[in-house]
Every structure is written in C-alpha cells, then in structure tokens.
N, C-alpha and C. Protein backbone atom coordinates (compact mmCIF):
# COMPACT_ATOMS: atom_id res chain seq x y z
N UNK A 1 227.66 -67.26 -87.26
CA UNK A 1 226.80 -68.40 -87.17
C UNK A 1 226.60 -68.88 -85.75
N UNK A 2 227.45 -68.93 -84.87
CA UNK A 2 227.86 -69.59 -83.50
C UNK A 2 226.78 -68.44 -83.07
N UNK A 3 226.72 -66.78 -82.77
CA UNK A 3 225.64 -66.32 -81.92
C UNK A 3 224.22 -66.58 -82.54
N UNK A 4 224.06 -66.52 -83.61
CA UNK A 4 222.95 -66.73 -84.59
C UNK A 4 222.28 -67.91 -84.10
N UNK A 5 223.25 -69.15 -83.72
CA UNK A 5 222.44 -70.17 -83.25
C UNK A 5 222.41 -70.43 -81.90
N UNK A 6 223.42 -69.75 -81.11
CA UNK A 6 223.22 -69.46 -79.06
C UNK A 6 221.79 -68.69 -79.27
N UNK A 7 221.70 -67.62 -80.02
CA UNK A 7 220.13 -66.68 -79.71
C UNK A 7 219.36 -67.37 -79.77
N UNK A 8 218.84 -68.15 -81.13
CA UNK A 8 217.72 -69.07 -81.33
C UNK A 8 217.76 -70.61 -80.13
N UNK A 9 218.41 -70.40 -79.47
CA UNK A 9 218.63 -71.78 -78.29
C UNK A 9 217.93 -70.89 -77.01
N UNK A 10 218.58 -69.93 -77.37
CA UNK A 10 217.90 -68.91 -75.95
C UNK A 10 216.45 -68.71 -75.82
N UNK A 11 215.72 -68.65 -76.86
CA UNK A 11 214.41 -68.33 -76.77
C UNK A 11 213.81 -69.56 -77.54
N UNK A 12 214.08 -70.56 -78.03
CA UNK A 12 213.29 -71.64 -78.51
C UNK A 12 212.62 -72.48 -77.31
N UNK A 13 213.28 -72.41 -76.24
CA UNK A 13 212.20 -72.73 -75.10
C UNK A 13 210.89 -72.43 -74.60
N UNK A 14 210.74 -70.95 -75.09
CA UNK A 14 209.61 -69.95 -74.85
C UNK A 14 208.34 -70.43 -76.01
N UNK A 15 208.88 -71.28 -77.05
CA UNK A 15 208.09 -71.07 -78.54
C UNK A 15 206.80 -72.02 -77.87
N UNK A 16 205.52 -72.00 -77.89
CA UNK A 16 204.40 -72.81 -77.62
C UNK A 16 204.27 -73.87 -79.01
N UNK A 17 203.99 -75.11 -77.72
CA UNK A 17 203.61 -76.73 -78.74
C UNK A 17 202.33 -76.71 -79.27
N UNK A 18 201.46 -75.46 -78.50
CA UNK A 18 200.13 -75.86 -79.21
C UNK A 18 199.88 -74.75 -80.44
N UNK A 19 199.46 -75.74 -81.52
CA UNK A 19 199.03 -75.33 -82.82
C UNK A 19 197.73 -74.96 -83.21
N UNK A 20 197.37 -74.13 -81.91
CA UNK A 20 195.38 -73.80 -82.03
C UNK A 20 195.87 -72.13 -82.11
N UNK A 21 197.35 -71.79 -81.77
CA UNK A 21 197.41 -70.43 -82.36
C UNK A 21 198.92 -70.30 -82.70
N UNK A 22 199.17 -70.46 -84.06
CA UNK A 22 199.84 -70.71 -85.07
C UNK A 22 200.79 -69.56 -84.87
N UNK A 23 200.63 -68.45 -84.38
CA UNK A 23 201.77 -67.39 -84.37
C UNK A 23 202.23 -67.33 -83.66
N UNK A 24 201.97 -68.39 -82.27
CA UNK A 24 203.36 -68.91 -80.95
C UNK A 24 204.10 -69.79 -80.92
N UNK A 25 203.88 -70.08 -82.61
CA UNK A 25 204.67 -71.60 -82.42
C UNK A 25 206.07 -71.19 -83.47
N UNK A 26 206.16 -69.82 -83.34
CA UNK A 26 207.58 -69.37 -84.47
C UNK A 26 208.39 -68.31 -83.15
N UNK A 27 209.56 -68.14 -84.18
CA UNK A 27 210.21 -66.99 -83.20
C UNK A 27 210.11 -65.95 -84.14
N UNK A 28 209.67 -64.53 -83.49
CA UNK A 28 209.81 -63.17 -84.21
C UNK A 28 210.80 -62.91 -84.30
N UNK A 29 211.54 -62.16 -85.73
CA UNK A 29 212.80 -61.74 -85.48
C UNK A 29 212.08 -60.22 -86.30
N UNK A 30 213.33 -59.46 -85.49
CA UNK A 30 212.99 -57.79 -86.24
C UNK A 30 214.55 -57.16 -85.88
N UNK A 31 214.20 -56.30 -86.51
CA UNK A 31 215.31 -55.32 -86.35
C UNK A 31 214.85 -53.55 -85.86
N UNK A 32 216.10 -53.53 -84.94
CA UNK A 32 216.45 -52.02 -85.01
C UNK A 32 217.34 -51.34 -84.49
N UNK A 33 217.71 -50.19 -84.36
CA UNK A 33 218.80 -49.93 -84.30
C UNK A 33 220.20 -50.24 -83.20
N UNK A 34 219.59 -51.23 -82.27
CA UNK A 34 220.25 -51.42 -80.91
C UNK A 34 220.79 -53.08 -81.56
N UNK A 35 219.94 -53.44 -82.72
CA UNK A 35 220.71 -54.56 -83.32
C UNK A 35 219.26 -55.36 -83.98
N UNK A 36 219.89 -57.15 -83.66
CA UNK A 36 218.52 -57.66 -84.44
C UNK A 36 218.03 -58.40 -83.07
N UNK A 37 216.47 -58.58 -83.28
CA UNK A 37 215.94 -59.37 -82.33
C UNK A 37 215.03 -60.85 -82.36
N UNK A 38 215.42 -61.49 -81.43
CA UNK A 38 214.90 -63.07 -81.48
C UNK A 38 213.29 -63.06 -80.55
N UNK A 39 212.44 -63.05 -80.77
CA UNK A 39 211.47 -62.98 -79.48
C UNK A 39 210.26 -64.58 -79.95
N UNK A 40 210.00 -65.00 -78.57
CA UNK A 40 209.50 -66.05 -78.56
C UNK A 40 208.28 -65.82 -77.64
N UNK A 41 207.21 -66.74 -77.31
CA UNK A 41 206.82 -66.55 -76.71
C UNK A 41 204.95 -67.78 -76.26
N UNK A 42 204.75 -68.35 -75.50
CA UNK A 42 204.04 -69.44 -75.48
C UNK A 42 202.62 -68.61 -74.44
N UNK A 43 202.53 -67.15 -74.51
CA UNK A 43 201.41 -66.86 -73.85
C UNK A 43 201.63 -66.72 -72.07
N UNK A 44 202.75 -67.17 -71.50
CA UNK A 44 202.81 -67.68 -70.29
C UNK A 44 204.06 -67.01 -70.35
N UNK A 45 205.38 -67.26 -70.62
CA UNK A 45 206.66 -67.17 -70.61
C UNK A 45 207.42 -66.12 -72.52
N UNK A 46 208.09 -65.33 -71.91
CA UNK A 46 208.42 -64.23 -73.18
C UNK A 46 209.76 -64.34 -73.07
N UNK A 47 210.44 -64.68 -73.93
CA UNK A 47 212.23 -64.72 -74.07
C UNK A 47 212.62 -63.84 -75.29
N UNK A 48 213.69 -62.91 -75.21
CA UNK A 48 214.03 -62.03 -76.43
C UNK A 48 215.39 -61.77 -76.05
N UNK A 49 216.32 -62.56 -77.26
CA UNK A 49 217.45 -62.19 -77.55
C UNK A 49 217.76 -61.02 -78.20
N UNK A 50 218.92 -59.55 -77.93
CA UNK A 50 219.45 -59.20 -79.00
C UNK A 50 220.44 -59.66 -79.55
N UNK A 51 220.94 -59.43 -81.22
CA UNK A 51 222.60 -59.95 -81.44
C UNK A 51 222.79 -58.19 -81.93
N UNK A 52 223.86 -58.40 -81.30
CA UNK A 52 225.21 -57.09 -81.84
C UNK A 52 226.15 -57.50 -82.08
N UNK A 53 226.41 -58.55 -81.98
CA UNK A 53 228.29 -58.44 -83.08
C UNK A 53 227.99 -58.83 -84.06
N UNK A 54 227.44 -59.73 -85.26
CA UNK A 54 227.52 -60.56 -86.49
C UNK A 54 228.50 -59.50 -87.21
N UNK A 55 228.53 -60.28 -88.14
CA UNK A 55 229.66 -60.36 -89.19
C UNK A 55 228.90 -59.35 -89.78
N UNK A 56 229.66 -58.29 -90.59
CA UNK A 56 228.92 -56.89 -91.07
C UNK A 56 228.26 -57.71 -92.57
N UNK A 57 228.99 -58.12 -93.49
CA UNK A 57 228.10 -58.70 -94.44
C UNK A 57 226.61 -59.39 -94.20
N UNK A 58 226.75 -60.46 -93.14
CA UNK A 58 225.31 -61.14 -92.49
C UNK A 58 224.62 -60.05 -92.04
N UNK A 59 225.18 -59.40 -91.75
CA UNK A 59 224.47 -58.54 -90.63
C UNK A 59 223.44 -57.28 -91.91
N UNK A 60 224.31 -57.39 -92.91
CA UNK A 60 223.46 -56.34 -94.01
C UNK A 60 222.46 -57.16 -94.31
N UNK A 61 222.59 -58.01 -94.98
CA UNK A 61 221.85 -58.79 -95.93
C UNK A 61 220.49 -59.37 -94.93
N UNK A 62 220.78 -59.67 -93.10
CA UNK A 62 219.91 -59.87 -92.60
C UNK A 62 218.84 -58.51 -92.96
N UNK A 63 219.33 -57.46 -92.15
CA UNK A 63 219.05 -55.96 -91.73
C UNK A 63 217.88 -55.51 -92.48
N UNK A 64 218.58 -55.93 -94.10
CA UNK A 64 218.02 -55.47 -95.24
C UNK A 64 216.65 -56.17 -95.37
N UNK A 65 216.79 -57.71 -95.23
CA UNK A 65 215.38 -58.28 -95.45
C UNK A 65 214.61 -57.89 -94.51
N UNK A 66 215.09 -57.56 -92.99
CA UNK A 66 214.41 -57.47 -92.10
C UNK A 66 213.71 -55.84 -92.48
N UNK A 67 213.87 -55.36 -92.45
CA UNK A 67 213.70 -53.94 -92.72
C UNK A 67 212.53 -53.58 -93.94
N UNK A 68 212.74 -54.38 -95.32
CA UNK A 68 211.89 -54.76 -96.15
C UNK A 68 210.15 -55.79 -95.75
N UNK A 69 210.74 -55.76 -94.83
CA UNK A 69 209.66 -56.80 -94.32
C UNK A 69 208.89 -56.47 -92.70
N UNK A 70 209.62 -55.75 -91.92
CA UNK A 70 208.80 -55.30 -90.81
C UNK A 70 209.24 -56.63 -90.10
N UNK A 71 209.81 -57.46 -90.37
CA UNK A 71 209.93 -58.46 -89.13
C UNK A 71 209.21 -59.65 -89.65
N UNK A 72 209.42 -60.99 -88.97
CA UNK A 72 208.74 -62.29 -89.79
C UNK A 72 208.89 -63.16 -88.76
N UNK A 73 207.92 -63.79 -88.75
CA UNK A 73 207.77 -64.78 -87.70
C UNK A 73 208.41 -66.07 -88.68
N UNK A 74 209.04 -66.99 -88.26
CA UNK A 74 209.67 -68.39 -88.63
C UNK A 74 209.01 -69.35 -87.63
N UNK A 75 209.22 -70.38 -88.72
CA UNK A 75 208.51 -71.75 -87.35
C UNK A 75 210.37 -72.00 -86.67
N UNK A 76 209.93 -72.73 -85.69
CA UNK A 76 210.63 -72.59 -84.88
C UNK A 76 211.43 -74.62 -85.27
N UNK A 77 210.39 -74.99 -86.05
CA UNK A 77 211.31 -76.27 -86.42
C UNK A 77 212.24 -76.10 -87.41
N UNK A 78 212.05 -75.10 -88.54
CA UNK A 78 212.77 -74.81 -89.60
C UNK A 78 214.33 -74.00 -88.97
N UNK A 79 213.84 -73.18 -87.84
CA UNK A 79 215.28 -72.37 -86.86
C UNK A 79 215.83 -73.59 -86.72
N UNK A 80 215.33 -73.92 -85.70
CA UNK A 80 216.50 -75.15 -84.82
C UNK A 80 217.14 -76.17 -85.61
N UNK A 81 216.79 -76.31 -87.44
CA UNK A 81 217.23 -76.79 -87.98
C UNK A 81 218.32 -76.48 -89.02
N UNK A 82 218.09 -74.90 -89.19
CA UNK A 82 218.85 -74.00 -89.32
C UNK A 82 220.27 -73.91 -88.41
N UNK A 83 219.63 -73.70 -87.11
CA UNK A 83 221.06 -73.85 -86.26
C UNK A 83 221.99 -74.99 -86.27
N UNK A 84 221.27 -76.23 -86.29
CA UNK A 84 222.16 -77.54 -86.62
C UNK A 84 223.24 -76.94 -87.73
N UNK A 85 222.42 -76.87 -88.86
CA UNK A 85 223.40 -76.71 -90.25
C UNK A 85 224.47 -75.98 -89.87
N UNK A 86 224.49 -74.75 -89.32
CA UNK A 86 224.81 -73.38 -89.06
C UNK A 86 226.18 -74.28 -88.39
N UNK A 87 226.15 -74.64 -87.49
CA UNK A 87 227.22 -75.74 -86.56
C UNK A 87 228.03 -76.52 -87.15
C-alpha cells in the first residue's frame, strides 16, 4: 500500500486541471514485464512511475486486471483518494 501510494504522489503533479481534454486529467496505469506503471501527464510535463516490489498477491490480482484490460486511465481525484484510505 505505502509504494502504491508514494507512485501515485509521484506523478499526480503531472495530471492536467483542465477538463477540455478529459484523458489528462487521470493517471495511466499499465503493465509489463519490468513491473506496473503510473504515467501522468498535462501536455507540457510527463511523470511515470514503475512499482517492482508489491506484495505478490496485489501484485496478481493488479497484473491480471491490468492485462485484461490493456491499461486504464483513473481520474486522478478517485487515486489520491485511494491513497488516503490506503494510509
């Protein structure tokens, strides 16, 4: 939980306030084999975390959705609220 929510701190700076293009205002996460990835990005400034240690259970159950899915953009208010809990 603790890197899960350092990554999303790392690149939630990068996420853009303006809502005239709706797919900079989330963080991408994907996976592959070097681990999972956080990427943000406001058009101007690009931040991308990897994580490699999680916990092997999280780390499936992420992997798995991620993998099923090609990757998913999240809003970036629902993360940072996520990370609170997570804490």
């Amino acid at each position: 939980g603790a890197s899960f929510s350092e990554a999303l701190k790392k690149v939630a700076f990068s996420v853009s306030t303006n809502e005239s293009r709706v797919e900079l205002t989330g963080i991408f996460i994907s996976n592959s084999e070097r681990g999972i990835h956080f990427t943000a990005t406001d058009s101007f400034r690009l931040a991308e975390v990897t994580l490699l240690g999680m916990e092997s259970s999280d780390k499936m159950a992420l992997e798995t959705f991620l993998r099923d899915q090609g990757g998913v953009i999240l809003p970036v208010d629902a993360l940072q609220e996520l990370a609170r809990i997570i804490q």
